[in-house]
Every structure is written in C-alpha cells, then in structure tokens.
Protein backbone atom coordinates (compact mmCIF):
# COMPACT_ATOMS: atom_id res chain seq x y z
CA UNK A 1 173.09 -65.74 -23.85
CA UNK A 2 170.63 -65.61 -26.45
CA UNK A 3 167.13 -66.86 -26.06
CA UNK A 4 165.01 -68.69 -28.59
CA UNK A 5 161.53 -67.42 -27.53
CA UNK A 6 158.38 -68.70 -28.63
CA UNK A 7 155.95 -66.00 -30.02
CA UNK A 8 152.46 -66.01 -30.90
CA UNK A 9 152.76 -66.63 -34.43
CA UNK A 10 154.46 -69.90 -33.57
CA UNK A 11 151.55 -70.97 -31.67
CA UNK A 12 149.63 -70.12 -34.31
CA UNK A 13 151.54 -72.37 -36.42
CA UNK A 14 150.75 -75.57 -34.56
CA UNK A 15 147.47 -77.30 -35.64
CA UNK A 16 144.51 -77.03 -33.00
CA UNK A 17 143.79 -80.74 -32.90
CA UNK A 18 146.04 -81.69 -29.52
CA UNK A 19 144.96 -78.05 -28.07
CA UNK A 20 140.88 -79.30 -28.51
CA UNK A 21 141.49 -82.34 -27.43
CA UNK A 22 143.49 -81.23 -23.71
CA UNK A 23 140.15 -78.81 -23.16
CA UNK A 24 137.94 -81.64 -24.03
CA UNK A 25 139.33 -83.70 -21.83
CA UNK A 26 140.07 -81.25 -18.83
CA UNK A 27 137.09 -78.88 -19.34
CA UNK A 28 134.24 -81.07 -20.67
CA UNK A 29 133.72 -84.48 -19.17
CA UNK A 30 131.89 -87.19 -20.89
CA UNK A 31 127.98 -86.38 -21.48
CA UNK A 32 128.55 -82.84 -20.90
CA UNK A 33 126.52 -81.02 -23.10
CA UNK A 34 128.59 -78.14 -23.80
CA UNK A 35 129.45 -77.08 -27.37
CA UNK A 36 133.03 -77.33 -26.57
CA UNK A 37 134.08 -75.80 -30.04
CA UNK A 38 132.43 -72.68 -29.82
CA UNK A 39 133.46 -72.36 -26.23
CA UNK A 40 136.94 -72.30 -27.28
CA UNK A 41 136.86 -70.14 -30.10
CA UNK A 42 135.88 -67.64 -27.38
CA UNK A 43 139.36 -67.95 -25.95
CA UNK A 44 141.20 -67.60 -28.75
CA UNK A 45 143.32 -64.47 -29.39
CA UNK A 46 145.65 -64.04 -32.69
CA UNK A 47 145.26 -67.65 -32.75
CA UNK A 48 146.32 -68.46 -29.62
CA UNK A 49 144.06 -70.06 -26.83
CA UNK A 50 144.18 -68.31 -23.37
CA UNK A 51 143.79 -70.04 -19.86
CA UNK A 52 142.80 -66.57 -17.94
CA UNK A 53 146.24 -64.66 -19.15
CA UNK A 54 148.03 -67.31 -19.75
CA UNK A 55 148.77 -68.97 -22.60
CA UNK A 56 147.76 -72.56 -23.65
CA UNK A 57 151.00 -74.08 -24.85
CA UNK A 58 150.73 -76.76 -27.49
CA UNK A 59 152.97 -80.01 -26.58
CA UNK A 60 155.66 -79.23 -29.77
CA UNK A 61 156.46 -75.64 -27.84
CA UNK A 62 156.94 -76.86 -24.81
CA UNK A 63 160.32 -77.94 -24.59
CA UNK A 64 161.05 -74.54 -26.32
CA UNK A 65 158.82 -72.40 -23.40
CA UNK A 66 160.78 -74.35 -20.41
CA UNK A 67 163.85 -73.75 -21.81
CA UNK A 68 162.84 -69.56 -21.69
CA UNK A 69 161.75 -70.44 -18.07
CA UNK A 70 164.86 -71.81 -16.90
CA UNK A 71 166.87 -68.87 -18.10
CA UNK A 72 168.55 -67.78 -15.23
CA UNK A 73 168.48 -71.38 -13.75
CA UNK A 74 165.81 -70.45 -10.79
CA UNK A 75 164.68 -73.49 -9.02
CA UNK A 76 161.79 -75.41 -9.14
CA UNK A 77 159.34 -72.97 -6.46
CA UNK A 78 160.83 -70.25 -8.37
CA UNK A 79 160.47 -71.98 -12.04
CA UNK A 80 156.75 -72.78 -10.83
CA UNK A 81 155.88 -69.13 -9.45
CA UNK A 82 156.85 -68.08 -13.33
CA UNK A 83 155.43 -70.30 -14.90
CA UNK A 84 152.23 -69.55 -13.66
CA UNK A 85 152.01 -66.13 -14.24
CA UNK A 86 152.16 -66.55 -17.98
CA UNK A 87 151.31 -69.77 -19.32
CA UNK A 88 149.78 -73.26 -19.02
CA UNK A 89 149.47 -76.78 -19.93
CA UNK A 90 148.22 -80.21 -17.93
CA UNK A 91 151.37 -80.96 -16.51
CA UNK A 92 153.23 -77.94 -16.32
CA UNK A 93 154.36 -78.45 -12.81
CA UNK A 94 155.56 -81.86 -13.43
CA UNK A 95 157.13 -81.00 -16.38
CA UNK A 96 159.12 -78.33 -14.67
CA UNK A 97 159.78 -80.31 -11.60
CA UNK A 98 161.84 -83.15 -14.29
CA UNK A 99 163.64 -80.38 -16.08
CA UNK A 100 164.93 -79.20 -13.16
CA UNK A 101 166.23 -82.75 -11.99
CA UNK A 102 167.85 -83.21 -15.16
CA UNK A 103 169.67 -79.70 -15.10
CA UNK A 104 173.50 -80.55 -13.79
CA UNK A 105 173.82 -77.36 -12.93
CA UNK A 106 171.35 -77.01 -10.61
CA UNK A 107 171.94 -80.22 -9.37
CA UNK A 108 175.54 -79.81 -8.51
CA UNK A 109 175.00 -76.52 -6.33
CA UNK A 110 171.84 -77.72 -4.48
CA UNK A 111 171.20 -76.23 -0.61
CA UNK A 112 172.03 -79.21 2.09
CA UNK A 113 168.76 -79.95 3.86
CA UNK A 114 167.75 -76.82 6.25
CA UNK A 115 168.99 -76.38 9.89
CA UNK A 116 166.91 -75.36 12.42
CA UNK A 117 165.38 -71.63 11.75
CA UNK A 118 166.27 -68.67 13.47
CA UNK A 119 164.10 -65.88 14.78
CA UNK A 120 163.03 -64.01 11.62
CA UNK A 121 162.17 -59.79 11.79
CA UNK A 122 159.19 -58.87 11.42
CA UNK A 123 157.62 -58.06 7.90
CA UNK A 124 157.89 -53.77 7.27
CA UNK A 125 154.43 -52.31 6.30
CA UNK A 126 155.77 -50.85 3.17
CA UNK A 127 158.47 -51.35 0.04
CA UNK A 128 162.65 -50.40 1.34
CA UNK A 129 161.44 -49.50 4.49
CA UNK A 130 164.58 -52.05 5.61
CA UNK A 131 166.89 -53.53 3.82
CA UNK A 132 169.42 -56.15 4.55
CA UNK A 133 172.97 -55.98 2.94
CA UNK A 134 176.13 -58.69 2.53
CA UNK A 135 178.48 -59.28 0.61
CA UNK A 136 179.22 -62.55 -1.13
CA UNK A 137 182.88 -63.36 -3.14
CA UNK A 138 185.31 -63.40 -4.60
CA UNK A 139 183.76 -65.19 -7.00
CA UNK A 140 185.84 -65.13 -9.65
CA UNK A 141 187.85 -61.88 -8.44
CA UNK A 142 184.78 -60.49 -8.00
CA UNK A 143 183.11 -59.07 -4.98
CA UNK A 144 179.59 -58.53 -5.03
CA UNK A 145 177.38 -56.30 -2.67
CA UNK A 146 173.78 -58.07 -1.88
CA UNK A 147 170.80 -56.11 -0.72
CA UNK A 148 167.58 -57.22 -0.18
CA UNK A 149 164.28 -55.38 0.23
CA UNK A 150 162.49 -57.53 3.54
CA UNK A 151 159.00 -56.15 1.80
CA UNK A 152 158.87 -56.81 -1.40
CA UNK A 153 162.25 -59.16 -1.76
CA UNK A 154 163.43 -56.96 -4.70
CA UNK A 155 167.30 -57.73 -5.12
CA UNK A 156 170.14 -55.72 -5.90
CA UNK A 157 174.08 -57.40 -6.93
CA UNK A 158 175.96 -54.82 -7.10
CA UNK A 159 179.77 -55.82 -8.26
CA UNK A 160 182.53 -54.73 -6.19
CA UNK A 161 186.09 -54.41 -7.17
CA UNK A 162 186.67 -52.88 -3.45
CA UNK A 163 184.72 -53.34 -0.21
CA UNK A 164 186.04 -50.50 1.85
CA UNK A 165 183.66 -48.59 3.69
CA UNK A 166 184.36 -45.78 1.53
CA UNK A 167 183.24 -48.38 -1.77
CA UNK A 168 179.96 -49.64 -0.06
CA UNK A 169 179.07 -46.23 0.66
CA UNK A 170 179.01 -44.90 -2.98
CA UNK A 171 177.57 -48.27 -4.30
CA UNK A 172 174.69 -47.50 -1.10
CA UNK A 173 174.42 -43.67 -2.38
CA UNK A 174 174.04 -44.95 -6.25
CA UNK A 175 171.05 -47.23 -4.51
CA UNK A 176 169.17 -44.44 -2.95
CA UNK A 177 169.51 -42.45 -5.80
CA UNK A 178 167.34 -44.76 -7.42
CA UNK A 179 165.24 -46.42 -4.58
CA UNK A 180 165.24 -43.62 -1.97
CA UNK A 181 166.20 -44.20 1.78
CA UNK A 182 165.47 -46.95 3.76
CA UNK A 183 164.39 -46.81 7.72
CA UNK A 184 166.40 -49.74 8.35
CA UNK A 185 169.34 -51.04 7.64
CA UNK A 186 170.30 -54.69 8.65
CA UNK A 187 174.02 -55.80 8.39
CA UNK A 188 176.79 -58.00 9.94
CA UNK A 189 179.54 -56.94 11.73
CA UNK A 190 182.04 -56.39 8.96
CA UNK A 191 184.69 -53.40 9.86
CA UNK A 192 183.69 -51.80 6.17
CA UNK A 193 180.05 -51.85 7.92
CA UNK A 194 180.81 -50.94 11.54
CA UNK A 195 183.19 -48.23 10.72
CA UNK A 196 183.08 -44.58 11.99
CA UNK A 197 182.39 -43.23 8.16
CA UNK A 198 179.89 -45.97 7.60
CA UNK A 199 178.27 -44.93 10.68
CA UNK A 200 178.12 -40.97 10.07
CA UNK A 201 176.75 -42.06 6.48
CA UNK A 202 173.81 -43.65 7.98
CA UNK A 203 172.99 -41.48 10.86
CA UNK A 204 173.34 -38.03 8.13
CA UNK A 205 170.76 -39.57 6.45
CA UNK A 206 168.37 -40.63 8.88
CA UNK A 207 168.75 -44.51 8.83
CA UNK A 208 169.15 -47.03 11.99
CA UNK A 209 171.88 -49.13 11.36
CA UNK A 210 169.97 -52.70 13.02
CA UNK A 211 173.58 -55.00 13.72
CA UNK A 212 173.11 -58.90 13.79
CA UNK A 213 174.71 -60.32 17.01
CA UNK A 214 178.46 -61.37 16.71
CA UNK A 215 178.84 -65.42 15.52
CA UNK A 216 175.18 -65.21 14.44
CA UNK A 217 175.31 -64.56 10.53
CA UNK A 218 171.75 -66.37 10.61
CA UNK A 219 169.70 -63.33 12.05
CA UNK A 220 170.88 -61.15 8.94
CA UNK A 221 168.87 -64.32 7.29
CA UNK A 222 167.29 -62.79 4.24
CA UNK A 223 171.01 -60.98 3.38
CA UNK A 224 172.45 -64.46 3.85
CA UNK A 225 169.78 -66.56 1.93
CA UNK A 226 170.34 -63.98 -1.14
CA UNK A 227 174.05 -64.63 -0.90
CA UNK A 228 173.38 -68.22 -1.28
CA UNK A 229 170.73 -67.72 -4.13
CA UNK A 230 172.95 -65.37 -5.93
CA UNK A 231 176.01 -67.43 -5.65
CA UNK A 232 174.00 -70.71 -6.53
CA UNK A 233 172.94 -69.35 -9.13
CA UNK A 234 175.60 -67.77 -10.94
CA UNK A 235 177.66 -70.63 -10.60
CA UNK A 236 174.66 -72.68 -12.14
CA UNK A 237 174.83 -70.27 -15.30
CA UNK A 238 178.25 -71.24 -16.25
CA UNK A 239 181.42 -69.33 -17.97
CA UNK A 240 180.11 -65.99 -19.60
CA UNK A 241 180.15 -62.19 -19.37
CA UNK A 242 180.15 -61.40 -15.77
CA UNK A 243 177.49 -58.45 -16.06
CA UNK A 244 174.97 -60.21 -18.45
CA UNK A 245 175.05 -63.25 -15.94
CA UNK A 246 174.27 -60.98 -13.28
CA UNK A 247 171.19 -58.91 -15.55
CA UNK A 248 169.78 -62.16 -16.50
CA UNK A 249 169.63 -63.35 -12.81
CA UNK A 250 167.91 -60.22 -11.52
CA UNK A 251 165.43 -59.85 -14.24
CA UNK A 252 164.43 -63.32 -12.83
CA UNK A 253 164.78 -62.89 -9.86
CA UNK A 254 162.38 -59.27 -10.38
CA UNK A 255 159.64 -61.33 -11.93
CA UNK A 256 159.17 -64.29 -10.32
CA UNK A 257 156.55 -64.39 -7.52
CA UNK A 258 157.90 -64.89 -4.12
CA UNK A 259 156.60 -67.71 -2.42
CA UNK A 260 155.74 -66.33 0.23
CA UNK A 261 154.13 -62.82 -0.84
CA UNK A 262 152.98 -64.77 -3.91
CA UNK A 263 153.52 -61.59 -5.88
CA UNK A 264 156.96 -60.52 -7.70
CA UNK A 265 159.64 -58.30 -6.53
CA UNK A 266 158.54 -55.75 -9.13
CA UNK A 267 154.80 -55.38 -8.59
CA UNK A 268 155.66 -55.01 -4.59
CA UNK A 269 158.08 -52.18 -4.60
CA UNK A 270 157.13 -50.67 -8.25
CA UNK A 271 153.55 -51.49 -8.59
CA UNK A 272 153.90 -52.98 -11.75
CA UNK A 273 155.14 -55.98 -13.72
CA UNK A 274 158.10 -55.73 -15.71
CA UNK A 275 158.13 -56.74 -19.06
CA UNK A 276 160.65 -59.33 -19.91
CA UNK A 277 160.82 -62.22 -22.78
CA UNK A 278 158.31 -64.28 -21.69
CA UNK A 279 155.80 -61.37 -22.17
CA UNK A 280 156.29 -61.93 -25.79
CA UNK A 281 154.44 -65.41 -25.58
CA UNK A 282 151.11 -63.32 -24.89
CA UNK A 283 149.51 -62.49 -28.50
CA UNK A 284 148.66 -59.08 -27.38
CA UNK A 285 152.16 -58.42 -27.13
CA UNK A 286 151.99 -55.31 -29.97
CA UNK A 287 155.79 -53.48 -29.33
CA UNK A 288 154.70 -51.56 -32.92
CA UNK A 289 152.09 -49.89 -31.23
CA UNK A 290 153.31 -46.91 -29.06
CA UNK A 291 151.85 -44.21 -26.62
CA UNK A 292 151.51 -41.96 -29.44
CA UNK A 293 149.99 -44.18 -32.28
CA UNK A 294 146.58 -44.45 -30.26
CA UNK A 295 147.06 -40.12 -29.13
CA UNK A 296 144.48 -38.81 -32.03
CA UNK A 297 145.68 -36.27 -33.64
CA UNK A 298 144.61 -32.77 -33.55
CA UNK A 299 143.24 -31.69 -37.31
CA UNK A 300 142.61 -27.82 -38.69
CA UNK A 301 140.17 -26.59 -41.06
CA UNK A 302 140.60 -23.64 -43.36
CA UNK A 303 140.33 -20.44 -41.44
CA UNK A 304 141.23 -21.87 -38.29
CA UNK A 305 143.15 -19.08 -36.16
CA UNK A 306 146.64 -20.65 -35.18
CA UNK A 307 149.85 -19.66 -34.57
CA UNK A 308 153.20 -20.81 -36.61
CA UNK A 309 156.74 -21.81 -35.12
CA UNK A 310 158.77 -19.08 -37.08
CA UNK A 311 162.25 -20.46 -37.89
CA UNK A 312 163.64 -16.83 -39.20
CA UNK A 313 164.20 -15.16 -35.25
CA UNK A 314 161.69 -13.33 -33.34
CA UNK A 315 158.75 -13.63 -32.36
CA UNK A 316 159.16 -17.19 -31.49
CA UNK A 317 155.72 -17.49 -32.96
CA UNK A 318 153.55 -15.83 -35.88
CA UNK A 319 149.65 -15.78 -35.38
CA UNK A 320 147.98 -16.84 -38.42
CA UNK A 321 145.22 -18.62 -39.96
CA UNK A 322 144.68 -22.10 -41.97
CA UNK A 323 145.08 -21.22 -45.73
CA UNK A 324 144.78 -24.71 -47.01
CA UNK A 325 145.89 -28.42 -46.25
CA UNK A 326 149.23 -29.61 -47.90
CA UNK A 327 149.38 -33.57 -47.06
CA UNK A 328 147.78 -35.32 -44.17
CA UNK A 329 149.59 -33.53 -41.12
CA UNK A 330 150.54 -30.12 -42.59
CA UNK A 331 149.17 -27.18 -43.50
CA UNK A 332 150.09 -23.46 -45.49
CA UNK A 333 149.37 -20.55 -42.99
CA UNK A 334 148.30 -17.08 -44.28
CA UNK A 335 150.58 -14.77 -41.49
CA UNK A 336 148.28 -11.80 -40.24
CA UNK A 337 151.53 -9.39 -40.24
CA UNK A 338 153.00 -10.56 -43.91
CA UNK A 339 149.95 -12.01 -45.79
CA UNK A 340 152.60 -12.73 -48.67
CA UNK A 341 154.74 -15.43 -46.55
C-alpha cells in the first residue's frame, strides 16, 4: 500500500504563524522575558522547527503524519512509542489515542481484557541468546512460523506452506544464517517440534531445546503474545498482497520502541535504527548524498610518479608519471617503458 509521506519541504510550505504561537504558549509563559523569536530560529533546520530530533508538526500535516504512523495498524502503546521517536506536537498522544478509537479495524480485533499472568523467564543478558517460536494459521491458507527474540523483541513471520519438522528446520537454518545461533530455544509441544530430526537439529548445533509444560501454551508467553499481535494485526490491514502485509508489519514492528525496553527491536539486536518512511519527515534526511560524495578525492600534479591500469595484457600495471591534467578526474601518463603511449 502506498504511503503519502510528509517531507520537509511540505513543512516548509506551511506558514510559521500557528508553529510560533504553540512555542509561545508552551515554552514562554506570560512576562517571560525571553526573545521567543530568535529562540526559535535557533531550532529551525531547512525550515523545519525541531523539538530535540523530532519534528514540530504544523496542525494542516497532522492528519497526513498519523496516517504514516498507523501504517501497519500498531496500537495505541505501540503508535505512541513511534511517535515519539520522530516527531511532536501538544497533543500528540491524544490525538493518537482518538485515531486509534476510530480505526474499525483495530477495533474489531481488540485483545479481551488480560487473565491472570503466568510466570514469565527471565530476561537473557544479550540479543538471540533465546528465542521463542509458534506457529500461528492458516490464515488464509497460510501458515506462518513466529519467532521472537526475549532480548531485544525483534520478530520474525516467516510464511509456511508446510510445517513438518523437516519445513521448520530449513525456515530455522535460513534464520541462523542471518541471526546466528541462539542458546535457547523455547517451544510448545508440537510433534514438528518434539520430533527425533527436530531434536538432532538442535542438539548438532549446540542449542537447548527449553519445552513449555503440556496444556500450558501460556509459559511459551512471548511466542504466544506475537501470534496474537501478528494475527491481530494482519487481519487489521485488510485484503492485499500477502508478503507486503507481512514487510509492512515487521518494519513496524522493528522500529517501534518496546514498552518495556523502551528501545526498538532494531537498536537492541543490531545496534542501530533502521531507516524507514518516517525518517523522511527529518529535514536532514539527504538520500542524494552518499558515502562517497563526502570521500575527498585524491588529486595528482604533473610529475607525480604513478602507475596506470593497462587495458592491452600484461603487466597488469604500467609505472608512469603525470604528463598533464585532461578534465577534473583524469589525467595523460607519460609510460617510463614506451614514452610514446
């Protein structure tokens, strides 16, 4: 689903005089002699007005920024956690609590009110040291393999057209390949995840495979909360490409801060924030500028000693000096064996 995101230059496009007057109000109180004006001009950036790193949103791109914060249809914690880590207005968190009462969708696959809590594990001192795994379907003659990272709460959905042991274990082999290997590994007592080749998987690669008790789905509780999220959620995005529902969802789901860690899924296990489209609202959001357009670049003079790439067979390369400069980047080399080429 596309996304109509707000950039910079449509902030700039809005006139100053409601943005002045919600900093006047909030940040200087009556008799305070502060030069409000010049205050703010120190916060402005490409003509946008920063709270910390977040952006000030004026009141006419509001509507526009909640509707890029409810991609993915996260709830209103989740919406919240977002929110704050990239932009800002008086009443934000109201604003975001109303949207998400009027969304049907999210309405119509609410939790029921929480039962009693189980005995939760104990938090891992570092990222996919254990991992908790479920699966969740069919959802629309899907299957779909849920693991969770009990550090960081990075999520994977993996979609499953079988979930034979033999299935799970190349979807779980895919996952290391990318994540490494966990210590742990928390599951229920499925036969695809009890069975003899599940269990010499495991043990040939050096993870404990932790078992929830039988009739007790709860202690697997983050797998099972994930299911619920993931299925919630989907179901809240409506009819669509199966995949991009799912890509949309994690990206979310990878940048929102957890309530609990109050840090995202990405900057726990990857130690850094992923860019996604909300990025875009910040004005130094530059994609033109690369690695290589702020590497300087290396300049000859005449006489320099260098040698050339030859393009003619061997040696691979000629040594040479700097004969003269022929545009801004190249040069004509004088060869020390063939003066003439």
């Amino acid at each position: 689903m596309a996304i109509d995101l707000v950039a910079p230059r449509d902030i700039e496009e809005v006139p100053w005089t409601d943005l002045l007057q919600i900093l006047e109000e909030h940040y200087a109180p009556t008799g305070t002699p502060v030069p409000i004006l010049k205050q703010v001009r120190s916060w402005v950036l490409r003509g946008c007005i920063l709270w910390g790193d977040r952006v000030l949103i004026p009141s006419a791109l509001q509507k526009k920024t909640l509707e890029t914060l409810h991609n993915g249809h996260p709830g209103i914690v989740r919406m919240k956690g977002l929110a704050r880590s990239y932009v800002w207005w008086p009443s934000l968190d109201k604003d975001i609590e109303e949207w998400v009462a009027r969304c049907d969708p999210c309405q119509e696959v609410r939790p029921a009110p929480a039962q009693t809590p189980v005995s939760e594990w104990e938090m891992p001192s570092s990222p996919w040291a254990r991992i908790h795994i479920d699966f969740a379907g069919p959802m629309q003659g899907h299957y779909l393999l849920i693991v969770v990272d009990a550090f960081s709460k990075w999520l994977e959905v993996i979609p499953m057209a079988s979930t034979t042991s033999e299935a799970t274990i190349r979807a779980l082999r895919r996952l290391f390949a990318t994540h490494g290997l966990p210590d742990v590994l928390v599951s229920d007592n499925g036969p695809q995840l009890t069975s003899k080749a599940m269990e010499e998987f495991l043990a040939g690669q050096g993870i404990r495979h932790a078992l929830t008790a039988f009739y007790r789905p709860a202690g697997n509780g983050q797998a099972e909360r994930m299911v619920r999220l993931t299925k919630e959620t989907l179901t809240k995005m409506g009819p669509g490409d199966w995949q991009e529902r799912i890509d949309n969802f994690l990206l979310t789901q990878h940048i929102t801060p957890h309530a609990t860690t109050k840090k995202s899924p990405a900057e726990l296990l990857m130690g850094r924030r992923l860019r996604s489209p909300l990025d875009r609202l910040h004005p130094q959001y530059n994609p033109e500028v690369t690695a290589t357009a702020s590497r300087p670049l290396r300049a000859f003079t005449i006489g320099d000693p260098v040698f050339a790439l030859n393009f003619n067979g061997s040696p691979k390369w000629l040594k040479g000096r700097i004969e003269s400069t022929t545009g801004p980047k190249s040069y004509r080399v004088e060869l020390d064996d063939d003066p003439e080429r």
